[in-house]
Protein backbone atom coordinates (compact mmCIF):
# COMPACT_ATOMS: atom_id res chain seq x y z
CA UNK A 1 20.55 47.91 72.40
CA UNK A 2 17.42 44.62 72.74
CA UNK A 3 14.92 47.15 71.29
CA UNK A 4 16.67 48.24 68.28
CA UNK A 5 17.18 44.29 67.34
CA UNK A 6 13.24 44.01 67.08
CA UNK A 7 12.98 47.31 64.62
CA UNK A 8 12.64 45.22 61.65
CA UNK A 9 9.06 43.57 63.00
CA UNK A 10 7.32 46.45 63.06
CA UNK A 11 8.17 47.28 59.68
CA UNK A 12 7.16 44.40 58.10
CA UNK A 13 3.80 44.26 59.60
CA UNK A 14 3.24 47.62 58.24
CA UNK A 15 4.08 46.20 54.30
CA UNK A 16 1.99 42.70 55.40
CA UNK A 17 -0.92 45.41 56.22
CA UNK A 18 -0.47 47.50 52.89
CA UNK A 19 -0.42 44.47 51.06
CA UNK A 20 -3.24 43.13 52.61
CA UNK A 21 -5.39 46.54 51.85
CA UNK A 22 -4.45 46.29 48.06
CA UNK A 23 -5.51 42.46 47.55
CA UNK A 24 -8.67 43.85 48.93
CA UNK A 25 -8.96 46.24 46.39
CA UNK A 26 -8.46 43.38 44.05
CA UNK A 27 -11.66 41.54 42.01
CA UNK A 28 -12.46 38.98 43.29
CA UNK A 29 -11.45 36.21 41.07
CA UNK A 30 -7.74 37.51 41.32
CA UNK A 31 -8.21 38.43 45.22
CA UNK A 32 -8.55 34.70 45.88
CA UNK A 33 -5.95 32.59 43.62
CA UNK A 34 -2.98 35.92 43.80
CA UNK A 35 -4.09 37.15 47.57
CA UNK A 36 -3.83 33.19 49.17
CA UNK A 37 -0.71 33.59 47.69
CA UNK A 38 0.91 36.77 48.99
CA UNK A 39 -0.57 36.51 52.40
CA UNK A 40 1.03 33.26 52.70
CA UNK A 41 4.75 34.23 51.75
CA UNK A 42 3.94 37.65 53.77
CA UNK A 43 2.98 35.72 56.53
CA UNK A 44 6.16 33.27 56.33
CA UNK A 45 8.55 36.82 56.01
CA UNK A 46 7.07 37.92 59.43
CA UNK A 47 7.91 34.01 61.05
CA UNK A 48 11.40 34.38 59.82
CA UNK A 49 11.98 37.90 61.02
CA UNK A 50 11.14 37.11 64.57
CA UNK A 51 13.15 33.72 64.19
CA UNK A 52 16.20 35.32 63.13
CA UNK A 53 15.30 38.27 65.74
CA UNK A 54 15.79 35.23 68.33
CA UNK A 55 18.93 33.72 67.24
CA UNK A 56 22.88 34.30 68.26
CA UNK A 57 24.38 37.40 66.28
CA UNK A 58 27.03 35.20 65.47
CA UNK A 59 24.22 32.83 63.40
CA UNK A 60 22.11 35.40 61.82
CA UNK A 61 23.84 36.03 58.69
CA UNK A 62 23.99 32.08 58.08
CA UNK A 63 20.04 31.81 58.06
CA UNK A 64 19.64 34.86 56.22
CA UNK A 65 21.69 33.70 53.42
């Protein structure tokens, strides 16, 4: 049952890494203002999936709302 709570990770590292390959395929005046951007709020989904991986059953559905 612990290794199906941490199915979600891999998942989203696989959408942070096809989003990073299509800002690369960006020019590069958008690649720079619009890819900052997404990596950053890609980068904060991954933080809060193993945070909320972490936590109490009982307390997950509290952060995620």
């Amino acid at each position: 049952m612990e290794d199906k709570e941490l199915l979600l990770i891999p998942k989203v590292e696989k959408y942070i890494q096809y989003i990073i390959e299509i800002i690369v395929k960006l020019p590069r005046t958008e690649k720079f203002s619009i890819g900052n951007e997404y990596k950053l709020s890609m980068y904060e989904v991954l933080k809060d999936t193993v945070y909320i991986s972490k936590i109490d059953k009982a307390k997950r559905l509290y952060y995620i709302q």
